[in-house]
C-alpha atoms as a PDB file:
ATOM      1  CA  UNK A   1      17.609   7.236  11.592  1.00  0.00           C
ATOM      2  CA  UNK A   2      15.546  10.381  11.599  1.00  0.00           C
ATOM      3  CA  UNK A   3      14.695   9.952   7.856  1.00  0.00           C
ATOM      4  CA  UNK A   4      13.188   6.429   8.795  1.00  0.00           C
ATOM      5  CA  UNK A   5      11.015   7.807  11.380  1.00  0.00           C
ATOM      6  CA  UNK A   6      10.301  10.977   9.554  1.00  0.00           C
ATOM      7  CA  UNK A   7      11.611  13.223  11.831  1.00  0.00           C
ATOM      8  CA  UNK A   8      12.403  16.396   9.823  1.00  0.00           C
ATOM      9  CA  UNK A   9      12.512  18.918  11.520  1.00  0.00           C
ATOM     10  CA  UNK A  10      15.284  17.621  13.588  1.00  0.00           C
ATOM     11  CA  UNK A  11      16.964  16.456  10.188  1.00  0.00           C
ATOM     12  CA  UNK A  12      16.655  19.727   8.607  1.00  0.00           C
ATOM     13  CA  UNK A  13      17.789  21.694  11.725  1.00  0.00           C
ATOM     14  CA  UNK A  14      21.015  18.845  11.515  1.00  0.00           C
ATOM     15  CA  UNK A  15      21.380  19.642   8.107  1.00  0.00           C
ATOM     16  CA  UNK A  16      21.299  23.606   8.710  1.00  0.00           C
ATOM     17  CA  UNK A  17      23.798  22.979  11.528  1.00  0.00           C
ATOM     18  CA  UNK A  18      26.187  21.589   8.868  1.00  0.00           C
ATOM     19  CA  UNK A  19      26.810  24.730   6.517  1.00  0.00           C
ATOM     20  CA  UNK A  20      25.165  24.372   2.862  1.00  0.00           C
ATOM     21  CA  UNK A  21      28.670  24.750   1.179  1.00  0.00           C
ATOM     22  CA  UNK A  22      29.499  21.372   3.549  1.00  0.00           C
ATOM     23  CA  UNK A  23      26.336  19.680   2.632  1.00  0.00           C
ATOM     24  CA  UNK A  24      26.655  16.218  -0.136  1.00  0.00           C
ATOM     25  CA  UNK A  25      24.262  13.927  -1.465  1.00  0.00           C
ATOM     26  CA  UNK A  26      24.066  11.280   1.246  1.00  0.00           C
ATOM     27  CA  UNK A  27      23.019  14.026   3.901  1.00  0.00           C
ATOM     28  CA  UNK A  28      20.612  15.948   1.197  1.00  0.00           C
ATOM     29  CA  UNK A  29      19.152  12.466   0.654  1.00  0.00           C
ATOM     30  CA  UNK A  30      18.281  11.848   4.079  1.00  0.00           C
ATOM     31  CA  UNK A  31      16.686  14.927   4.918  1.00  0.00           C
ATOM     32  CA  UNK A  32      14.329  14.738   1.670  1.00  0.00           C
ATOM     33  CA  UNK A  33      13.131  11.239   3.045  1.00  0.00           C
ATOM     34  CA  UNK A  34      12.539  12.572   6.409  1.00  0.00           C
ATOM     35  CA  UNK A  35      10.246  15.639   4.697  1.00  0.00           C
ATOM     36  CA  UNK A  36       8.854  12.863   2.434  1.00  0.00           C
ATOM     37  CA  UNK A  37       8.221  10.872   5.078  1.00  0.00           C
ATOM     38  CA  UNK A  38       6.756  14.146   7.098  1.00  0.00           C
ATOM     39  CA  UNK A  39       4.400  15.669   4.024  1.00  0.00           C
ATOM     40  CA  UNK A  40       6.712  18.685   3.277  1.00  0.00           C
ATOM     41  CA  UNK A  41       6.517  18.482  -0.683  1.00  0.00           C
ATOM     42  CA  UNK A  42       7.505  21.922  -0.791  1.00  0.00           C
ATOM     43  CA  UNK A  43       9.796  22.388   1.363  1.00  0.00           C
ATOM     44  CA  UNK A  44      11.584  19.146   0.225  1.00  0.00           C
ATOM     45  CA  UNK A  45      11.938  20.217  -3.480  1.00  0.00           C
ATOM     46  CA  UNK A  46      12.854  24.250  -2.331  1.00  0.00           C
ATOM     47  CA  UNK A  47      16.064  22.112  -0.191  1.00  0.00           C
ATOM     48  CA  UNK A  48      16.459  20.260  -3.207  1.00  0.00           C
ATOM     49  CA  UNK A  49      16.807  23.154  -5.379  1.00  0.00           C
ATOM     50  CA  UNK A  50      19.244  25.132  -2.848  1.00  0.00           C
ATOM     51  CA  UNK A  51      21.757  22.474  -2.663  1.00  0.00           C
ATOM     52  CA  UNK A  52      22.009  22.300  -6.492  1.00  0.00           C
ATOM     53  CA  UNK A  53      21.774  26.595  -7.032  1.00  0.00           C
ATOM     54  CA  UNK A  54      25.040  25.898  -4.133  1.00  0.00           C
ATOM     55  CA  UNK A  55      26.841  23.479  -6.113  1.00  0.00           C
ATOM     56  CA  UNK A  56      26.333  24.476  -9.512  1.00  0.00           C
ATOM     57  CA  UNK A  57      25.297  20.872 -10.433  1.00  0.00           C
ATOM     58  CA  UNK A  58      21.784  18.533 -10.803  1.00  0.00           C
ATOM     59  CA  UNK A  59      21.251  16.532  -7.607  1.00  0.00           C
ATOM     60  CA  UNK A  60      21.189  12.866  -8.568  1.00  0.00           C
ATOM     61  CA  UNK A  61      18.794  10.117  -8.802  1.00  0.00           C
ATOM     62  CA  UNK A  62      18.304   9.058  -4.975  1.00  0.00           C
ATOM     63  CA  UNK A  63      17.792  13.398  -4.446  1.00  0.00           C
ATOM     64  CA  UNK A  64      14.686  13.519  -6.734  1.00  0.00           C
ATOM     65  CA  UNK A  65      13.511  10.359  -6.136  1.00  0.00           C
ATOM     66  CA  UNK A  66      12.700  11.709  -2.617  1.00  0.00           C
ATOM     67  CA  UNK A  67      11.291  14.772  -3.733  1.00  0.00           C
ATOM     68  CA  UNK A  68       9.197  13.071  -6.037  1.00  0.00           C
ATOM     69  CA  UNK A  69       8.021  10.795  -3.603  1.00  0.00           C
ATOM     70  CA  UNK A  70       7.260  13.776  -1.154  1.00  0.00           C
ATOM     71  CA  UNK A  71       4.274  14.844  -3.903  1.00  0.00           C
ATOM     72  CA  UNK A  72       3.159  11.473  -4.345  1.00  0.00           C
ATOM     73  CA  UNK A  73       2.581  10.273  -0.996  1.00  0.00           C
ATOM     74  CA  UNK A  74       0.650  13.309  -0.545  1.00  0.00           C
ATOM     75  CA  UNK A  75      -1.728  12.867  -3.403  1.00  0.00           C
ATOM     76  CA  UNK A  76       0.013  15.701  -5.904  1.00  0.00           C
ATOM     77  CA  UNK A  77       0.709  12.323  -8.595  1.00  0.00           C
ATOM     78  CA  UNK A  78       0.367  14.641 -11.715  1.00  0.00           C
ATOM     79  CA  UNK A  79       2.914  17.125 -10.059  1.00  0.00           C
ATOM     80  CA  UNK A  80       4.812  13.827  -8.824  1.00  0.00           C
ATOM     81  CA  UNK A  81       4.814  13.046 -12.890  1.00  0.00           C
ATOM     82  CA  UNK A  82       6.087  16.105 -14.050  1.00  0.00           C
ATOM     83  CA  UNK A  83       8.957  16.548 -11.408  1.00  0.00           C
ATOM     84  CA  UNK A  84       9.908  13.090 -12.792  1.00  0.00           C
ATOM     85  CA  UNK A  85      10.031  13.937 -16.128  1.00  0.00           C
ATOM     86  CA  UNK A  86      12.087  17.419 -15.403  1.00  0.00           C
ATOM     87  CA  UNK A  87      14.787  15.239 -13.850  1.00  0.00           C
ATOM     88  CA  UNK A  88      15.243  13.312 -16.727  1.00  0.00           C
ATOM     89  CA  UNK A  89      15.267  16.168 -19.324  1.00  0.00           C
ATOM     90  CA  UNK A  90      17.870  17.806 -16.904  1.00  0.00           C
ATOM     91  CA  UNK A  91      20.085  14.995 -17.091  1.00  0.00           C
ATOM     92  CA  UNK A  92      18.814  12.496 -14.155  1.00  0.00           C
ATOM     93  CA  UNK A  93      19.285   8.735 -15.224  1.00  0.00           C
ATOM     94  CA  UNK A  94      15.830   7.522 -14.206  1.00  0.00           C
ATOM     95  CA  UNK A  95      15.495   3.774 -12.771  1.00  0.00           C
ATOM     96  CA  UNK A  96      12.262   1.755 -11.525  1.00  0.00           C
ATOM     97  CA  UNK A  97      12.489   2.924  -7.946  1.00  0.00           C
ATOM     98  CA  UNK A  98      11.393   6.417  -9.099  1.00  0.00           C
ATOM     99  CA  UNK A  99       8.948   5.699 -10.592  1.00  0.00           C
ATOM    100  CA  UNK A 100       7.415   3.175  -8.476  1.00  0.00           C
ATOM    101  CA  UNK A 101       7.416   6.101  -5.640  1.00  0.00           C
ATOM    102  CA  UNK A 102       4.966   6.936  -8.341  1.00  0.00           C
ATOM    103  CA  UNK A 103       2.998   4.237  -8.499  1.00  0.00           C
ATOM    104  CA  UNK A 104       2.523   3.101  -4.529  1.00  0.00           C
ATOM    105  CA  UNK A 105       0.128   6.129  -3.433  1.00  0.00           C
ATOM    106  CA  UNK A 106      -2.021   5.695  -6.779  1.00  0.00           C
ATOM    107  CA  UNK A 107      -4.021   2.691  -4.910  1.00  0.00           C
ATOM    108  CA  UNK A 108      -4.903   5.307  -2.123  1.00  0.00           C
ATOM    109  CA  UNK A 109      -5.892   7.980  -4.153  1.00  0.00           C
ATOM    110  CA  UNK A 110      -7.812   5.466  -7.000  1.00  0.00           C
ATOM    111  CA  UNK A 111      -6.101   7.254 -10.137  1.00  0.00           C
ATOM    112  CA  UNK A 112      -5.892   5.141 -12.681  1.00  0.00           C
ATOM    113  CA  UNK A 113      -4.260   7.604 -15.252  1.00  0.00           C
ATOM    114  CA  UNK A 114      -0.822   8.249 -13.419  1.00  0.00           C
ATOM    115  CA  UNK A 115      -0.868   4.281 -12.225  1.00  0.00           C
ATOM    116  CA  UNK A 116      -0.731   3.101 -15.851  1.00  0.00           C
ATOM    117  CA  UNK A 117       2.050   6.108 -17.151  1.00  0.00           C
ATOM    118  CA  UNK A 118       4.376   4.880 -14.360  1.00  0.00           C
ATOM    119  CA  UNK A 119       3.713   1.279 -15.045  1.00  0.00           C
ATOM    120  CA  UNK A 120       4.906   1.678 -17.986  1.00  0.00           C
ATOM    121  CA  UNK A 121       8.250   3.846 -16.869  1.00  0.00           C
ATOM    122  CA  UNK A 122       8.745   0.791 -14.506  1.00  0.00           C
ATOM    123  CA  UNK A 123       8.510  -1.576 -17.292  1.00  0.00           C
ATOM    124  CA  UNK A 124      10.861   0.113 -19.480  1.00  0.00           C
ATOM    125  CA  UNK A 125      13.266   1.133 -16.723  1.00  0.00           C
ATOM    126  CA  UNK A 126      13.026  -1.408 -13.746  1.00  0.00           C
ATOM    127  CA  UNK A 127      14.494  -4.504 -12.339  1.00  0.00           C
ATOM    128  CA  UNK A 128      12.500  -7.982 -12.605  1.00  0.00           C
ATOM    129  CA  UNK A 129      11.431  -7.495  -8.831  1.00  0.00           C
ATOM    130  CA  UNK A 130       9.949  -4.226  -9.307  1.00  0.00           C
ATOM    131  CA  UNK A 131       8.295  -5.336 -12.913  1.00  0.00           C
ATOM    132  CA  UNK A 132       6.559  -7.566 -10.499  1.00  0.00           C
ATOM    133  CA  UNK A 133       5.953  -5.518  -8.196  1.00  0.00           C
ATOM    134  CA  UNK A 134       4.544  -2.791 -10.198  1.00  0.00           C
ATOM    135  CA  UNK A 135       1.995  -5.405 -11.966  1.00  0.00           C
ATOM    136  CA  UNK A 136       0.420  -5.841  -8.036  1.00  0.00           C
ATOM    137  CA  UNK A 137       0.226  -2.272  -6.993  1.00  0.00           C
ATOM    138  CA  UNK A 138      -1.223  -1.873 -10.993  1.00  0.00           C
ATOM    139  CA  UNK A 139      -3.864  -4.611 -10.378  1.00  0.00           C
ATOM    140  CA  UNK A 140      -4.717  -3.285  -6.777  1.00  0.00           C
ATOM    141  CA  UNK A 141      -5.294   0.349  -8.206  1.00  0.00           C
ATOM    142  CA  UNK A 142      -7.890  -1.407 -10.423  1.00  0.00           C
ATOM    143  CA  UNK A 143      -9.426  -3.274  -7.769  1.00  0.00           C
ATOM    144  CA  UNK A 144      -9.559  -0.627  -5.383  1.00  0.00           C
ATOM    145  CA  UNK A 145     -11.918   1.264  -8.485  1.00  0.00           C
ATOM    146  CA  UNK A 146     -13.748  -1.721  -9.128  1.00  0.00           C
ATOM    147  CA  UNK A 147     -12.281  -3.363 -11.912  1.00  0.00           C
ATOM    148  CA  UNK A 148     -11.934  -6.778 -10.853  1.00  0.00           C
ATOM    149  CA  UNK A 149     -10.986  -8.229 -14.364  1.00  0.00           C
ATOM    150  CA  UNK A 150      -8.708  -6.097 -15.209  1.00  0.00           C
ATOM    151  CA  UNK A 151      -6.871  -7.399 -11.819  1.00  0.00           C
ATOM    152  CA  UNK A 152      -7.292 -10.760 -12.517  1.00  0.00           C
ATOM    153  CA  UNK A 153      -6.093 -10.189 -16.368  1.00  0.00           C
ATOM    154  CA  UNK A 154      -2.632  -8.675 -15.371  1.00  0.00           C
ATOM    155  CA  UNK A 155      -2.156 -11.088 -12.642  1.00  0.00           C
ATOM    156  CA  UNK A 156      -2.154 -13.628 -15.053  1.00  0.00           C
ATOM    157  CA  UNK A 157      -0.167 -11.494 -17.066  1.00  0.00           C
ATOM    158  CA  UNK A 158       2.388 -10.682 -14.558  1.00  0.00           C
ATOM    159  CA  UNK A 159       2.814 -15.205 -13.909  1.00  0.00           C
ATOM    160  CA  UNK A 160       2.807 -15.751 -17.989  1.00  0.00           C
ATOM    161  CA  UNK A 161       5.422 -13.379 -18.297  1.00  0.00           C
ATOM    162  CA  UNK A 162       7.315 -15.202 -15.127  1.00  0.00           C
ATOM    163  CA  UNK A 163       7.434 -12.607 -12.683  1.00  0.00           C
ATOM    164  CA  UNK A 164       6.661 -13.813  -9.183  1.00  0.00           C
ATOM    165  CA  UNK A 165       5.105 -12.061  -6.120  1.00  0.00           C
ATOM    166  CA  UNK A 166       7.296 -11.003  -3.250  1.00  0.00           C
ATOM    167  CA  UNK A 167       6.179 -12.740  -0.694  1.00  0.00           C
ATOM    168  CA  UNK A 168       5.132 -10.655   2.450  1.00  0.00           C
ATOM    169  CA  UNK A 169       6.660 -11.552   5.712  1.00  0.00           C
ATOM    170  CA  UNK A 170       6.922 -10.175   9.200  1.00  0.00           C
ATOM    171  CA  UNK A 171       8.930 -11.007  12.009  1.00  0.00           C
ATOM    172  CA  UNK A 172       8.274  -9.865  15.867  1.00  0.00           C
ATOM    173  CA  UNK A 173      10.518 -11.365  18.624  1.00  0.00           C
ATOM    174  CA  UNK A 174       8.550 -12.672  21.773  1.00  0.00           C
ATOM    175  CA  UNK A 175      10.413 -13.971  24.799  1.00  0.00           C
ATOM    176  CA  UNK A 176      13.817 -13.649  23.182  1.00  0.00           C
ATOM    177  CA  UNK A 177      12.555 -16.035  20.508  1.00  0.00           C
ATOM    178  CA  UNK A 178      11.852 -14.437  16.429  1.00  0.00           C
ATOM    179  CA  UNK A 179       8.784 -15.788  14.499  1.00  0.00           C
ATOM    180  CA  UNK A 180       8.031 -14.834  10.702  1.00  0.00           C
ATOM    181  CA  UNK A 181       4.886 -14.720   9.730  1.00  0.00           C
ATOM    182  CA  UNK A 182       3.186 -14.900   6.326  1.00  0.00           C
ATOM    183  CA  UNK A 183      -0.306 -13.944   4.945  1.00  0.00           C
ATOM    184  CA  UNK A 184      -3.192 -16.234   6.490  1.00  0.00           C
ATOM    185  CA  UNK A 185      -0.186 -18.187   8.161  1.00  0.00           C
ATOM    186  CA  UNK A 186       1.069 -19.149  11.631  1.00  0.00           C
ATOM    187  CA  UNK A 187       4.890 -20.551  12.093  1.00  0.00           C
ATOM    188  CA  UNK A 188       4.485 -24.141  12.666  1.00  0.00           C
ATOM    189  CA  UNK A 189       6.406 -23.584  15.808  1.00  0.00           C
ATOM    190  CA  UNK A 190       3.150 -21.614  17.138  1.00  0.00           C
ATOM    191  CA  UNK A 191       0.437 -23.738  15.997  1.00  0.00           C
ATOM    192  CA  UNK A 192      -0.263 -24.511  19.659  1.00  0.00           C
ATOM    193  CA  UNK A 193      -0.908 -21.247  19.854  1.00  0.00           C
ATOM    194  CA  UNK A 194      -3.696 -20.953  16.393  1.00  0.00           C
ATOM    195  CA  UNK A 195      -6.796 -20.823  18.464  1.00  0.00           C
ATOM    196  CA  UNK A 196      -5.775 -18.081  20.341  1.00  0.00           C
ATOM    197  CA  UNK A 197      -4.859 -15.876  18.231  1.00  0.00           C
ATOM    198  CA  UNK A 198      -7.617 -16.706  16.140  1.00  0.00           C
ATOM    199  CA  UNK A 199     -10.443 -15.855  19.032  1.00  0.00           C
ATOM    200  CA  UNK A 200      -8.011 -12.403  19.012  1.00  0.00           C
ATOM    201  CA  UNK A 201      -8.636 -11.613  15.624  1.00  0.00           C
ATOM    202  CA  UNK A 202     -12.940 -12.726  16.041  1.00  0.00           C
ATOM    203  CA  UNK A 203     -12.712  -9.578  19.245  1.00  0.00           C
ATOM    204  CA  UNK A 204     -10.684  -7.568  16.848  1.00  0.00           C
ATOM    205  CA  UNK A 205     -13.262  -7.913  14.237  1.00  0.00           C
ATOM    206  CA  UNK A 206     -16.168  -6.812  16.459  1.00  0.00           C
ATOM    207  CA  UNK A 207     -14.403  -4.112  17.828  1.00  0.00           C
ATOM    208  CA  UNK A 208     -12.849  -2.337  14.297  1.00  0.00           C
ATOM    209  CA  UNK A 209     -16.175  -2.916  13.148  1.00  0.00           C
ATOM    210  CA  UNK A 210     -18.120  -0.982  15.641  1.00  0.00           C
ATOM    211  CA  UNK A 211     -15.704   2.261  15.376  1.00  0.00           C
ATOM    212  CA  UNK A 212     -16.989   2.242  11.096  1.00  0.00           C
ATOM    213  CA  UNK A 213     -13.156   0.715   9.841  1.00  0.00           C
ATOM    214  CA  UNK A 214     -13.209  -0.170   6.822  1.00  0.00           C
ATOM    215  CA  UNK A 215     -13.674  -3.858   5.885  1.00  0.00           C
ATOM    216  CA  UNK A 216     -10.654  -5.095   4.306  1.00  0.00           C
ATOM    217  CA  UNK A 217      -9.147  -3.629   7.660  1.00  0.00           C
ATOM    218  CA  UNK A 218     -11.037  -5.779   9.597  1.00  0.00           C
ATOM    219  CA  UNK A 219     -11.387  -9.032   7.666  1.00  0.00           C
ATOM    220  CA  UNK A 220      -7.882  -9.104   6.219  1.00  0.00           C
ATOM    221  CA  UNK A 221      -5.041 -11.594   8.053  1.00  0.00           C
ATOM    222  CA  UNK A 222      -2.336 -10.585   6.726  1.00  0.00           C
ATOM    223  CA  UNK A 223       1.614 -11.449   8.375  1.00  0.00           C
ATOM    224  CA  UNK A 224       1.264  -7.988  10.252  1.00  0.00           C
ATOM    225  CA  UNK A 225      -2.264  -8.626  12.176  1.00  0.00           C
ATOM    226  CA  UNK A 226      -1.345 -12.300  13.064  1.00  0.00           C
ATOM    227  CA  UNK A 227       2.007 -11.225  14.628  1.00  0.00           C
ATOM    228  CA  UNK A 228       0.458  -8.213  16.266  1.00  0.00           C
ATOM    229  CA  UNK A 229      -2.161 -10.737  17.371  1.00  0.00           C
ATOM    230  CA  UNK A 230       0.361 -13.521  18.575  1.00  0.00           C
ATOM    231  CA  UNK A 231       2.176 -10.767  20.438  1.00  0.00           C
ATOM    232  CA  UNK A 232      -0.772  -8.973  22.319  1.00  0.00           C
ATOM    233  CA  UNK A 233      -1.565 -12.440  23.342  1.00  0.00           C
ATOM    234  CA  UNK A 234       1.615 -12.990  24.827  1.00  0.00           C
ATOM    235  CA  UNK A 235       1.247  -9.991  26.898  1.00  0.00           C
ATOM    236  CA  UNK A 236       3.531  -7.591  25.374  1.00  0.00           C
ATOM    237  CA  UNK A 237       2.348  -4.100  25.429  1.00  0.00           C
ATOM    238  CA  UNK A 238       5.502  -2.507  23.532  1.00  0.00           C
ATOM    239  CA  UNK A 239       5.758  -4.532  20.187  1.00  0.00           C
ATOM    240  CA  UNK A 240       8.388  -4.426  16.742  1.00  0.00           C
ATOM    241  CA  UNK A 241       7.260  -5.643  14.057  1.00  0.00           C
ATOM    242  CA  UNK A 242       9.579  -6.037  10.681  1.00  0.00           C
ATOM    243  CA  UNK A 243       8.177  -6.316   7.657  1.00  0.00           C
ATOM    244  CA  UNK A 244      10.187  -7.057   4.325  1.00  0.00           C
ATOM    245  CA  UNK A 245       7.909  -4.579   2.256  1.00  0.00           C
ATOM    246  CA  UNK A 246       5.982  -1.371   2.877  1.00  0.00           C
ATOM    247  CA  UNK A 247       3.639  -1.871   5.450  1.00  0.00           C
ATOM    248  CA  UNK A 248      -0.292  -2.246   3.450  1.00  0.00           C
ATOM    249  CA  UNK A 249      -2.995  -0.120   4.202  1.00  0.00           C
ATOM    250  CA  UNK A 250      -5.086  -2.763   6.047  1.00  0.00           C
ATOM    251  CA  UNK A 251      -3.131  -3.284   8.324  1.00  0.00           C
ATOM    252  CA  UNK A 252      -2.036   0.708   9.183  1.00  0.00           C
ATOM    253  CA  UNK A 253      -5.645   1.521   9.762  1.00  0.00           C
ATOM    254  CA  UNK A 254      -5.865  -1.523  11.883  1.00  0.00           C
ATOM    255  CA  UNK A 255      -3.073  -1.172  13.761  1.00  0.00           C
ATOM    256  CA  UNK A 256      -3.447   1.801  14.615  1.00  0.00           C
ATOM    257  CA  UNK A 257      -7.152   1.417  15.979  1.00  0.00           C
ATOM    258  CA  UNK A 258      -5.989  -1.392  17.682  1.00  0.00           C
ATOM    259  CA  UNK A 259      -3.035   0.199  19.987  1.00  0.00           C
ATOM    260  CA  UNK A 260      -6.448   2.288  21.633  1.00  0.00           C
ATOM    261  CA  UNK A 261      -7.811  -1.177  22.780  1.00  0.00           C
ATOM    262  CA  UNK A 262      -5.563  -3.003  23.547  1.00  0.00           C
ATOM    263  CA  UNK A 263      -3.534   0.187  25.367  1.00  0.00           C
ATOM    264  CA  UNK A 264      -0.097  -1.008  23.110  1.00  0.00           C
ATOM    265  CA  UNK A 265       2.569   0.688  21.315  1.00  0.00           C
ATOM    266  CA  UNK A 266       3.847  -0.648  18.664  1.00  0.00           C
ATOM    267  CA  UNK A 267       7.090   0.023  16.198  1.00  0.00           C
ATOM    268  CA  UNK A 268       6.346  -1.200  12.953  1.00  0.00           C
ATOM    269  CA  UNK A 269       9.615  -1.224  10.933  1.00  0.00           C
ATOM    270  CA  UNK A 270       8.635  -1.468   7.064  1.00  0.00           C
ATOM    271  CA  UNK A 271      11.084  -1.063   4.165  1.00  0.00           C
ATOM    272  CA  UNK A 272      10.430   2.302   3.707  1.00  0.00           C
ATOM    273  CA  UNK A 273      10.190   3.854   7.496  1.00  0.00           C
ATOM    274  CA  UNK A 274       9.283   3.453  11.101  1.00  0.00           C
ATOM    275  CA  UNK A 275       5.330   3.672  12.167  1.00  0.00           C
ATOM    276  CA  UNK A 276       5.288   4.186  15.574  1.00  0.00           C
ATOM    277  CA  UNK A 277       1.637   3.781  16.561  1.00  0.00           C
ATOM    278  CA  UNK A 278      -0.135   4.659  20.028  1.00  0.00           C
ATOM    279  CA  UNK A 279      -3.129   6.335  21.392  1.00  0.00           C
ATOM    280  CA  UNK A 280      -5.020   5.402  17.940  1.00  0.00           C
ATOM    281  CA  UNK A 281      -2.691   7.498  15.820  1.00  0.00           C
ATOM    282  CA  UNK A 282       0.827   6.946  13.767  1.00  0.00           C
ATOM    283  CA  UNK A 283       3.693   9.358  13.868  1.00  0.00           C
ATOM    284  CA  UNK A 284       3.407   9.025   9.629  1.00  0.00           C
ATOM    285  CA  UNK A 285       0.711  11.138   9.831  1.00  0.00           C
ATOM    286  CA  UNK A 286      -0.956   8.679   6.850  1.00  0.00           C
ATOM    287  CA  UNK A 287       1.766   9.488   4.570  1.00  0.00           C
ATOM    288  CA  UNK A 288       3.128   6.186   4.006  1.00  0.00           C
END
């Protein structure tokens, strides 16, 4: 629980508490996600490196995988790259997951060079679902710098080579009652409900747009604006949203903005962490 909402200094003062001789893999693992999850690179790997000087031993995949993750997320990719690599020459059985920790931030920071070496590492190493996974995030880092056709070209890659998009959903619950939503797409049990939440997203539009947020902030509808949207509307002023993958940056900046006007909180469970947002900030601290 404290790794998911990045809470580590309470999970490194738990794991203190313990006794390093005490300390195994599934505890170590948690408390590098909750520095990961904080932006504590360092002291992440220097944890890392005590636990394996105390049991004589390499720390396995899931340890380095959050350490390497740690550097990514905080825009150190080509130190993120070669703390992947030293894992493997020390014995570390990479998989995909590894290196997509790789990947995700390279959209954010618009590198190109470390987007296409782990590509390729999740290619070689990675399950169907994060293949296809990894040709998105490749084609967004390419978008985000411009290069439109180079998007389009591995999308159509990624569908001749039958790999199919995860499909982005998120649920909120609203009067004891759970609706999923997808991208640009209200539950048919709400559709009674479309023109409101549409007229919400025209004031939300206005408003982002005065305060200088970025465009695809305030133009995108993806699952996680129409729910927040559909659930502002019903009144609710402490919301939980659950979204099947990591939350996208669109929607964080908006979010966020959005708990100032609309004087919310909300919990946005993705598949990587907790974002609790309020007051116009997220307790990620924007590494996500």
């Amino acid at each position: 629980v404290l790794a998911a909402y990045g809470e580590a200094r309470e999970a490194a003062s738990l794991l203190s508490s313990v006794g390093q001789q005490r300390w195994n893999e599934n505890m170590v693992t948690a408390v590098l996600t909750a520095l990961s999850h904080a932006g504590e690179p360092a002291q992440a790997h220097d944890v890392l490196e005590r636990w394996e000087a105390e049991r004589g031993a390499v720390g396995g995949v899931r340890c380095w995988t959050a350490v390497v993750d740690a550097y990514a997320r905080g825009g150190e990719l080509h130190k993120a790259v070669e703390l992947a690599h030293a894992a493997e020459s020390r014995g570390v059985e990479p998989d995909g997951v590894l290196w997509m920790t790789v990947l995700s931030p390279c959209r954010h920071y618009r590198n190109v060079e470390v987007a296409q070496c782990a590509f390729q590492h999740v290619m070689r190493l990675g399950s169907d679902e994060e293949r296809s996974a990894a040709y998105v995030l490749l084609a967004d880092v390419y978008k985000r710098c411009g290069d439109t056709a180079e998007a389009e070209r591995l999308g159509a890659e990624r569908v001749s080579r039958g790999l199919r998009k995860q499909r982005g959903a998120v649920s909120v619950e609203v009067n004891g009652s759970t609706h999923v939503f997808h991208v640009a797409s209200i539950p048919a049990e709400l559709e009674r409900h479309t023109d409101q939440i549409m007229d919400k997203l025209r004031q939300w539009e206005i408003w982002l747009g005065a305060r200088g947020v970025s465009s695809e902030s305030i133009k995108c509808q993806h699952s996680e604006k129409l729910a927040l949207a559909f659930a502002v509307c019903q009144g609710l002023t402490s919301i939980t949203l659950k979204k099947n993958l990591r939350v996208c940056s669109a929607c964080h900046e908006a979010s966020r903005h959005l708990t100032v006007l609309e004087n919310i909180v909300v919990h946005h469970w993705d598949r990587s962490r907790v974002h609790v947002m309020r007051d116009g900030e997220c307790s990620c601290g924007g590494y996500y």
